[in-house]
Protein backbone atom coordinates (compact mmCIF):
# COMPACT_ATOMS: atom_id res chain seq x y z
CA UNK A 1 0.00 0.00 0.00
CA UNK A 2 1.28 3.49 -0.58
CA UNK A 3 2.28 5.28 2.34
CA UNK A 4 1.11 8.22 1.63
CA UNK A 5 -2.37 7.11 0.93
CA UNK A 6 -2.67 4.85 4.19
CA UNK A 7 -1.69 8.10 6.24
CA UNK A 8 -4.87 9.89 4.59
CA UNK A 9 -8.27 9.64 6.22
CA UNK A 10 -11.37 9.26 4.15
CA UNK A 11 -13.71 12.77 3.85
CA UNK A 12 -14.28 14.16 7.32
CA UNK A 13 -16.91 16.38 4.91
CA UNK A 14 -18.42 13.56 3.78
CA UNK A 15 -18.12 11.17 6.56
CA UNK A 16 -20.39 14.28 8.85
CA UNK A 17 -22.82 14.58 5.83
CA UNK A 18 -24.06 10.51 5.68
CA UNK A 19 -23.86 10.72 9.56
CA UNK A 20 -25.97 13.67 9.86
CA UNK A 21 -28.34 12.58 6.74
CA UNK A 22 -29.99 9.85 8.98
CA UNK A 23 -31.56 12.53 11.47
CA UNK A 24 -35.25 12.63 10.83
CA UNK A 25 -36.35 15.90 9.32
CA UNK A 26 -32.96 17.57 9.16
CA UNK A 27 -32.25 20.51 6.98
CA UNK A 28 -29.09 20.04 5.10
CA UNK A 29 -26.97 22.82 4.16
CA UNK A 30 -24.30 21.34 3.66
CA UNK A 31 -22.82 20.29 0.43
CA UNK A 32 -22.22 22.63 -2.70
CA UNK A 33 -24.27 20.86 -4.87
CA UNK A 34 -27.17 23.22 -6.83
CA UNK A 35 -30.67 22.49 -6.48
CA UNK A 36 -31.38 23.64 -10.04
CA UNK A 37 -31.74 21.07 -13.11
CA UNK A 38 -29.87 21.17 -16.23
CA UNK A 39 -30.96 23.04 -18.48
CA UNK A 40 -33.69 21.30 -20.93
CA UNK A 41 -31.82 22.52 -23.81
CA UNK A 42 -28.61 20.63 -22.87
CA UNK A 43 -30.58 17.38 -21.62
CA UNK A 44 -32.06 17.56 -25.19
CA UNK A 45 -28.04 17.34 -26.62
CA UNK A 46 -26.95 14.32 -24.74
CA UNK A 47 -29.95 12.47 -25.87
CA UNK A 48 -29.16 13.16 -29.39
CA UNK A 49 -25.54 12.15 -29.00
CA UNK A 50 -27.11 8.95 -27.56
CA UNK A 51 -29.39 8.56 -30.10
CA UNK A 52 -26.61 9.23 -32.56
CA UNK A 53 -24.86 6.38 -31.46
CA UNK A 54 -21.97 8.71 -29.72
CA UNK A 55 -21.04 6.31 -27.77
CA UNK A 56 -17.07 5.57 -28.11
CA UNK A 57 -14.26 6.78 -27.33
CA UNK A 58 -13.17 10.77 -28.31
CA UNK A 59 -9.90 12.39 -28.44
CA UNK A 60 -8.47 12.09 -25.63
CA UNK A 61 -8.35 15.65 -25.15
CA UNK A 62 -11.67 16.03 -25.63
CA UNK A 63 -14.42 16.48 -28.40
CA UNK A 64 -12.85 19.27 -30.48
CA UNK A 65 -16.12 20.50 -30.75
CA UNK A 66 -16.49 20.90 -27.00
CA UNK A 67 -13.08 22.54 -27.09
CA UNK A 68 -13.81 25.43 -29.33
CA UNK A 69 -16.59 25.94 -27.57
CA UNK A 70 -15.08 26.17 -24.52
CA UNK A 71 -12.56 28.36 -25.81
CA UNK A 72 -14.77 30.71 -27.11
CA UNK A 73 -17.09 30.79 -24.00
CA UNK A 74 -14.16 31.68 -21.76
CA UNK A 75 -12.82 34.09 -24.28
CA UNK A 76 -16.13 36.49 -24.59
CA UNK A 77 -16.46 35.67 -20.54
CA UNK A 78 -13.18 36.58 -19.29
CA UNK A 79 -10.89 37.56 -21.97
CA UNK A 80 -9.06 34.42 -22.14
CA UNK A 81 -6.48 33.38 -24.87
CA UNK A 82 -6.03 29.73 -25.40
CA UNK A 83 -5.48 27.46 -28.41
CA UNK A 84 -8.47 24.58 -28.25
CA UNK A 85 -6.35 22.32 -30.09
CA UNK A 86 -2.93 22.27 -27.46
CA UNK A 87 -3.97 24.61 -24.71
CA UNK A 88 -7.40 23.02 -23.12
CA UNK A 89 -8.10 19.66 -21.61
CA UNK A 90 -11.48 18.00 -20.87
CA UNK A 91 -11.65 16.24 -17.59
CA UNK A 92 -14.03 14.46 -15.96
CA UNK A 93 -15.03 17.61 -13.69
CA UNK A 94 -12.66 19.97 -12.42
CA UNK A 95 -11.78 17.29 -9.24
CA UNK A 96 -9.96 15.53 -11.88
CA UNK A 97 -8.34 18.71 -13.10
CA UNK A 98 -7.08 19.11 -9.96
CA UNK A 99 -5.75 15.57 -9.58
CA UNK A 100 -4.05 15.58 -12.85
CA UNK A 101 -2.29 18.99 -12.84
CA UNK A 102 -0.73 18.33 -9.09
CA UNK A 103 0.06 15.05 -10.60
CA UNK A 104 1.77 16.28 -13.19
CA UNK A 105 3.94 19.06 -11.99
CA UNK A 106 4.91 17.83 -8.21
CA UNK A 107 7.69 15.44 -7.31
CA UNK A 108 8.34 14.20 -3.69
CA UNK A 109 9.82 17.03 -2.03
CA UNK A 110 8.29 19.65 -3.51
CA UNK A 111 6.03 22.16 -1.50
CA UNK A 112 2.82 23.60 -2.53
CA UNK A 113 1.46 27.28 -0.92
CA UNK A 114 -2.58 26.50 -0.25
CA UNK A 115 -4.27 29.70 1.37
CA UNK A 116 -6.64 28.70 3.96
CA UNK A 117 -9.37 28.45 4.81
CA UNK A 118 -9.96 26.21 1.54
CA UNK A 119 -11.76 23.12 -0.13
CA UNK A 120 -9.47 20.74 1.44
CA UNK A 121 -9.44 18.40 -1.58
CA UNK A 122 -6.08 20.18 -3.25
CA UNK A 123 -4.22 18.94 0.74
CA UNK A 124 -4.30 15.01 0.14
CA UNK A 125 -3.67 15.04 -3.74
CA UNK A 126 -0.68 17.57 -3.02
CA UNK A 127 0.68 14.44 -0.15
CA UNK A 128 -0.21 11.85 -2.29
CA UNK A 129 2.22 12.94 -4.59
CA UNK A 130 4.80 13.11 -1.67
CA UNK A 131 5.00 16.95 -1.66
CA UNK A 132 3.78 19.11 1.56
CA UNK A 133 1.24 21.55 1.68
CA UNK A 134 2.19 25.19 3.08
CA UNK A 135 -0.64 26.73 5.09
CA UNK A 136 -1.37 30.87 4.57
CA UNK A 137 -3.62 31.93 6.95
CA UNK A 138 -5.96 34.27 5.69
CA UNK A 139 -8.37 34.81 8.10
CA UNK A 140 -7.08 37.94 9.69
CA UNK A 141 -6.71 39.24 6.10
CA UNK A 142 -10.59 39.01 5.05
CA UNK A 143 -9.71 35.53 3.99
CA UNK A 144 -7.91 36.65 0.88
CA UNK A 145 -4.45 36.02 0.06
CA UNK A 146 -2.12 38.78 -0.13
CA UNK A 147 1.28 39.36 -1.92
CA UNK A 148 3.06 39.74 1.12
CA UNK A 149 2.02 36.71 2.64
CA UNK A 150 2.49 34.83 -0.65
CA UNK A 151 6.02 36.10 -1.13
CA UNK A 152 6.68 35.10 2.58
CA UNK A 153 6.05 31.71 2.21
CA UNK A 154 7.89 31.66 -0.88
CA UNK A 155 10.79 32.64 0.42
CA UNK A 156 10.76 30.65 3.92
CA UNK A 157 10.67 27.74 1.31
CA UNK A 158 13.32 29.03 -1.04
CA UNK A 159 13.64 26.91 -4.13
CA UNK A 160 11.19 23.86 -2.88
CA UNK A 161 8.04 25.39 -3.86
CA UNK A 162 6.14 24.46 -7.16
CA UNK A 163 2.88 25.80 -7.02
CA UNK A 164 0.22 27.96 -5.15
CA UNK A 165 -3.27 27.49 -5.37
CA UNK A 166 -6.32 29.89 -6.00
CA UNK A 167 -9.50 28.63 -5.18
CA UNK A 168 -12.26 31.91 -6.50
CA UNK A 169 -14.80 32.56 -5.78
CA UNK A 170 -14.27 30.73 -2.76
CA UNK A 171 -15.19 27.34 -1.18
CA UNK A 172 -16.00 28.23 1.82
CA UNK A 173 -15.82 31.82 1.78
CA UNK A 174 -17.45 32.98 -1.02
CA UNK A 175 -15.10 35.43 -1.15
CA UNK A 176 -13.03 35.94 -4.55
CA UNK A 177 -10.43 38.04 -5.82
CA UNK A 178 -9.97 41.08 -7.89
CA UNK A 179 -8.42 42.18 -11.06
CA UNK A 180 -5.90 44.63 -8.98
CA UNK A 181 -5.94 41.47 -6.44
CA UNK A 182 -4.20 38.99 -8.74
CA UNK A 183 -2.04 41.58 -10.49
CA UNK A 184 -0.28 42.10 -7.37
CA UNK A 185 -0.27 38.38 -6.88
CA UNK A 186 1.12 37.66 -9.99
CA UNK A 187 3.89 40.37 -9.76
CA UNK A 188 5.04 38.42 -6.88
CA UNK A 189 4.90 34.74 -8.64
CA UNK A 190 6.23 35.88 -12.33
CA UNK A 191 9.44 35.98 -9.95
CA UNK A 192 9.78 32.77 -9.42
CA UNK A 193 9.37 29.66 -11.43
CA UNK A 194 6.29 28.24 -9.86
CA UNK A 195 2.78 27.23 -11.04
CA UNK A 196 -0.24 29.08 -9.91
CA UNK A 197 -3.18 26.73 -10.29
CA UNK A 198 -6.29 28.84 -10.49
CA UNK A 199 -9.74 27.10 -9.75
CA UNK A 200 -12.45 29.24 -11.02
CA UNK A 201 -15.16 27.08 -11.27
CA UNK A 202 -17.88 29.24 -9.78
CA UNK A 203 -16.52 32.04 -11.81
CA UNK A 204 -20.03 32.74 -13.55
CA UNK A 205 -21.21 32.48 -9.64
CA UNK A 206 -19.88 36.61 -9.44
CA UNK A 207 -22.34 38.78 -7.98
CA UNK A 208 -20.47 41.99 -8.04
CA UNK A 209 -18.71 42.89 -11.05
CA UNK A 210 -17.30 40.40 -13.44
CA UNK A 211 -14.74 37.45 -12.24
CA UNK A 212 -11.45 38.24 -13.23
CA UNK A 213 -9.32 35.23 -14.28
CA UNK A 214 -5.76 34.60 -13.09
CA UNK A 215 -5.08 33.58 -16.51
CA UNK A 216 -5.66 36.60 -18.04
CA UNK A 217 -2.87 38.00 -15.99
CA UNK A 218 -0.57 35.88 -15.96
CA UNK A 219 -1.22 33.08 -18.53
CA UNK A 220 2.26 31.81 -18.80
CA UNK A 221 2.45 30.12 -15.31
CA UNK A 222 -1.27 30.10 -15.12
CA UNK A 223 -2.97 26.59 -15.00
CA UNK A 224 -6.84 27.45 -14.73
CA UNK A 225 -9.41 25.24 -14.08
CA UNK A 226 -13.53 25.62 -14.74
CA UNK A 227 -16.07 23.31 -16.36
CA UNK A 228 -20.24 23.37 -16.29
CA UNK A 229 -21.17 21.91 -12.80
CA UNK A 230 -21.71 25.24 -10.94
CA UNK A 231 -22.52 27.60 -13.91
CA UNK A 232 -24.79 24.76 -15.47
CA UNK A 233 -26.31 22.97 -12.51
CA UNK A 234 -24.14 19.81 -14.16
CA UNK A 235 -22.40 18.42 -11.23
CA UNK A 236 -22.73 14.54 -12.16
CA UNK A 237 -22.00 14.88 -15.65
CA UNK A 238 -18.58 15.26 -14.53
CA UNK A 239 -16.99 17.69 -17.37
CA UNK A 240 -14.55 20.23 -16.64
CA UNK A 241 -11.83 22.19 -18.39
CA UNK A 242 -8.02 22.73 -17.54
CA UNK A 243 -6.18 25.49 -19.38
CA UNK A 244 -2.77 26.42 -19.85
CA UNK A 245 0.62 26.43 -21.80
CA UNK A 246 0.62 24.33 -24.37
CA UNK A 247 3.37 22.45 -23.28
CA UNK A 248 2.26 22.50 -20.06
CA UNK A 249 -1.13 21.06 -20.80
CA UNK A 250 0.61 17.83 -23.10
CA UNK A 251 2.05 16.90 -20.26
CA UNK A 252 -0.85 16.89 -17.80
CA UNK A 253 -2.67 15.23 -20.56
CA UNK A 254 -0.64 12.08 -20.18
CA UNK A 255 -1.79 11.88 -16.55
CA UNK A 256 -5.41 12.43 -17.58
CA UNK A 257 -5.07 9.75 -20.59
CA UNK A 258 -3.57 7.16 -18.16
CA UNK A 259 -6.21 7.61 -15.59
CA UNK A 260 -9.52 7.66 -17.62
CA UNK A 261 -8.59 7.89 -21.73
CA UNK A 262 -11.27 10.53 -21.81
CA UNK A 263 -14.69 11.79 -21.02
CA UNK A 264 -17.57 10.97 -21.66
CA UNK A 265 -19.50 11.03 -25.27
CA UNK A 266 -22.52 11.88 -24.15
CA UNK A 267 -21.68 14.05 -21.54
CA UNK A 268 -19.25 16.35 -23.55
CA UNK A 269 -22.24 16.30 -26.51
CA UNK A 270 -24.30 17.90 -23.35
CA UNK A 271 -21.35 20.71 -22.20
CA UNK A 272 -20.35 21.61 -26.01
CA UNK A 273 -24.20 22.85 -25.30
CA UNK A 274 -24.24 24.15 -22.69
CA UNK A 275 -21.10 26.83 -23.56
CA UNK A 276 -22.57 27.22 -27.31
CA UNK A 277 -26.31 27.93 -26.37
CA UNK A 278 -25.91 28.21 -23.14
CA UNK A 279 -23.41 31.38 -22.28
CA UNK A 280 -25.80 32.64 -20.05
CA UNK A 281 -27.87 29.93 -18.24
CA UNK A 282 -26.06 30.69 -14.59
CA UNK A 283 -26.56 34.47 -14.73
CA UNK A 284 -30.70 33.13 -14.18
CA UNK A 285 -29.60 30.87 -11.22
CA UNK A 286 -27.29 33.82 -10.15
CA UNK A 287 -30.00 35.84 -9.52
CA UNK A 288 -31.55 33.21 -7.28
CA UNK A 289 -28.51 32.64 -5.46
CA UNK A 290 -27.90 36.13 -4.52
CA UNK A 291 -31.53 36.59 -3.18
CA UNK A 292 -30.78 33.37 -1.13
CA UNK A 293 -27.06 34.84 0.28
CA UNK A 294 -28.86 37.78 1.18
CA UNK A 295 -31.67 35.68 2.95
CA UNK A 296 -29.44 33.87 5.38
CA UNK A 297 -26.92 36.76 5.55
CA UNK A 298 -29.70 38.56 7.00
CA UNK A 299 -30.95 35.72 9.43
CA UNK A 300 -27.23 34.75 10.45
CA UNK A 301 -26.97 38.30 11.57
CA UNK A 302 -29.78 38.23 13.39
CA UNK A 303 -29.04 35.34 15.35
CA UNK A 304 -25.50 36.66 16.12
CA UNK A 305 -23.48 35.30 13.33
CA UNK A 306 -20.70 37.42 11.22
CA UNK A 307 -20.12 36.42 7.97
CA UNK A 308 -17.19 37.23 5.28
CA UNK A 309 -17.52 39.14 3.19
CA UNK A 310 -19.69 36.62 0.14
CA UNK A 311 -19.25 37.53 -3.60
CA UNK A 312 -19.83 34.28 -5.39
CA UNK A 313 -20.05 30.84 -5.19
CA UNK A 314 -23.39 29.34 -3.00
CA UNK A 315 -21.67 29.61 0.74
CA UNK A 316 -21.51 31.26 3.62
CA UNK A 317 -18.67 31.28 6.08
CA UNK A 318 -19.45 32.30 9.17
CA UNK A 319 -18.31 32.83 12.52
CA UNK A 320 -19.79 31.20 15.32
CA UNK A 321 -21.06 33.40 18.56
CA UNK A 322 -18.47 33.85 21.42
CA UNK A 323 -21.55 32.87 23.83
CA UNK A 324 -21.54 29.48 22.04
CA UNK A 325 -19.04 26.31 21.90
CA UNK A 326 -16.28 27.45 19.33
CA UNK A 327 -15.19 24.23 18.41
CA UNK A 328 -17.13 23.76 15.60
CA UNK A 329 -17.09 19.78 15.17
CA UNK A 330 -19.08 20.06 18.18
CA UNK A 331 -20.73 22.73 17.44
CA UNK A 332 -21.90 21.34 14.37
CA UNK A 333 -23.19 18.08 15.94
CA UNK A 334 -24.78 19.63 18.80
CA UNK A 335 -26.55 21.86 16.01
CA UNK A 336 -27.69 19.28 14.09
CA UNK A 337 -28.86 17.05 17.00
CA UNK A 338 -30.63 19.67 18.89
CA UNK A 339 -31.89 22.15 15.95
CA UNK A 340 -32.04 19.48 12.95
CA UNK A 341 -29.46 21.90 10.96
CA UNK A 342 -26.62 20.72 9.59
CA UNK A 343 -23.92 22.91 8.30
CA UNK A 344 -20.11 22.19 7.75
CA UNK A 345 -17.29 22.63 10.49
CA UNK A 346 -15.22 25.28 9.46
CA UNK A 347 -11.89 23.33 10.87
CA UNK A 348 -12.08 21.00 8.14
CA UNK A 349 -11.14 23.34 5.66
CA UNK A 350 -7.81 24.52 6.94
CA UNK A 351 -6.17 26.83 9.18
CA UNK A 352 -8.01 30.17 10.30
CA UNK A 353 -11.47 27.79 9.98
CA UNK A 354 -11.67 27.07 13.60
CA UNK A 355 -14.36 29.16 15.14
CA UNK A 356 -16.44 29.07 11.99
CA UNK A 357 -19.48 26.71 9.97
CA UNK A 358 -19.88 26.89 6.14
CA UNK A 359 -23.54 27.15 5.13
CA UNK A 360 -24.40 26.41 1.74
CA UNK A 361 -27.59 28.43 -0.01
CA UNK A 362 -28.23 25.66 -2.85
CA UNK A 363 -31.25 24.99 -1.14
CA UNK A 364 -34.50 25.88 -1.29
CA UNK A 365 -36.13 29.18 0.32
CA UNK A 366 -38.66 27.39 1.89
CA UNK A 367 -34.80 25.14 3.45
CA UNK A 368 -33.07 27.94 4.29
CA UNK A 369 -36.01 29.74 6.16
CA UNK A 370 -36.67 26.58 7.62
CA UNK A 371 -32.77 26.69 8.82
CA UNK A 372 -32.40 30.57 10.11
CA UNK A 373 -35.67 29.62 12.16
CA UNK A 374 -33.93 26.54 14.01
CA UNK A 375 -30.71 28.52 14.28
CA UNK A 376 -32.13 31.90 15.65
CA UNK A 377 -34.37 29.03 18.74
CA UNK A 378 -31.00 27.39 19.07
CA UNK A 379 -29.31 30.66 20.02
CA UNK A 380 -31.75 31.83 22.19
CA UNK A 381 -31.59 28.49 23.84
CA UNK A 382 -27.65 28.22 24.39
CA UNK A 383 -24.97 29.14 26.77
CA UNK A 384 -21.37 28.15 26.84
């Protein structure tokens, strides 16, 4: 057995959601997964392709198709540059893209820079590959990453370091970065010879202003990642998109093509849709989602709760009240048990999460008032 995989524990995120899921009439906020359905219009393309008899093997890359298409969707989007024949990879959602870059680029040894608080997925792929994950705090910083944090880490680490990771609009902050943001965090990495591996994929999840993409600042050490499962409602169709250099991207296609050959038919029929006729299906769930951020922001408030500052993406991140437990695994379990609420502990997501619970808002409104009522009688019944 690999040692670094039998020093990994399974999902703590998912291990607390099937434990919680068998409490009789709980409300579930907890996982980012959108309550929407895909879009009729790109159902209707994946039947075709099936009826079409689509049903081998594509390019590895991709459907070439799906790759213009993608190309030109993140090109009118966010000004993006990249070649769909050598510079974009279809993966089978962006979990993969993750899996295969780090893959790619790390060798034991090598250190990665993850601000936190984060979607803890990026820590165990960056050990598996037998490199170590450097923690930024960003808490005290409005849980963004700033240049002079990022070029302290870099140097503490001196040559070892191979890559930081952006993760905007945030899981679990909802907070993202902007344009003047990542042009002072590029000026620091375009020093170095690292990777920046920029996950955007609630990009078109932007309620203020338009997402700015890392790779349109610095697209030569820019690997960025996206796909359809937050701006489509496609989460189990299991397409995303990883973008980069050229040569970059042949090389993390060999990782990709060893692990799965490529997508699937159908599936990529249904995304090459969903970018071509579908630009702007998320700004209608966008709407929703903003009216629902605004819903709990105001109940969480009420009920004693600060939140940070929320910009995209479908969470909240909030801190828990100094008159209740701060540990938030039992916090969480105690809320859940007591109030039939279940929300996420924010220590699972890194340093500067302690103290804090992530609330997802793809739910319902009839959920989430459901929720702020239980919270606001679970306050009111509390003490430390």
């Amino acid at each position: 057995m690999k040692k670094e995989l039998a020093a990994l524990a399974p999902s703590d995120i998912l291990k607390f959601n099937q434990e919680i899921a068998e409490i009789p009439d709980i409300v579930k906020l907890t996982l980012g997964e959108p309550d929407f359905n895909t879009p009729e219009h790109v159902k209707q393309a994946a039947i075709r392709s099936i009826e079409n008899n689509e049903s081998h093997y594509t390019n590895s890359r991709g459907l070439i198709g799906l790759r213009q298409a993608a190309t030109n969707f993140l090109q009118q989007k966010y000004g993006l540059n990249y070649d769909p024949e050598t510079q974009i990879l279809v993966t089978t959602g962006a979990t993969e893209a993750i899996y295969s870059s780090l893959t790619a680029v790390l060798n034991p040894g090598d250190r990665v820079i993850i601000p936190t608080p984060i979607f803890p997925l990026y820590i165990p792929i960056t050990m598996l590959n037998g490199a170590k994950p450097i923690f930024v705090d960003t808490s005290e910083n409005g849980f963004v990453l700033s240049p002079e944090k990022l070029a302290q880490a870099i140097e503490a680490n001196k040559d070892t370091v191979k890559a930081v990771i952006l993760n905007f609009p945030s899981n679990p902050t909802g907070v993202t970065y902007t344009r003047a943001d990542l042009e002072k965090l590029a000026a620091v990495i375009s020093k170095h010879d690292i990777f920046c591996i920029s996950d955007e994929i609630y990009s078109e999840l932007t309620y203020d202003g338009t997402h700015a993409s890392m790779g349109a600042v610095l697209p030569e050490q820019t690997l960025v990642l996206n796909g359809v499962s937050k701006s489509h409602a496609m989460t189990g169709w299991r397409i995303g998109l990883l973008c980069g250099p050229a040569d970059v991207i042949s090389q993390i296609g060999k990782v990709h093509e060893f692990a799965i050959t490529s997508a699937t038919t159908n599936a990529q029929a249904a995304a090459q849709e969903a970018f071509e006729n579908g630009m702007d299906d998320g700004a209608k769930m966008r709407v929703t989602y903003q009216q629902r951020r605004d819903l709990l922001l105001n109940g969480l408030a009420k009920a004693g709760f600060t939140c940070a500052s929320p910009n995209g993406a479908f969470y909240l991140f909030a801190k828990i009240p100094a008159t209740l437990e701060q540990d938030s695994w039992k916090f969480c379990y105690d809320l859940a048990n007591k109030a039939k609420v279940a929300v996420i502990p924010g220590a699972s997501f890194g340093p500067g999460g302690e103290g804090y619970v992530r609330l997802s808002y793809a739910a319902s409104t009839a959920d989430l008032n459901k929720a702020i009522e239980r919270i606001q009688t679970y306050v009111d019944e509390q003490t430390v």
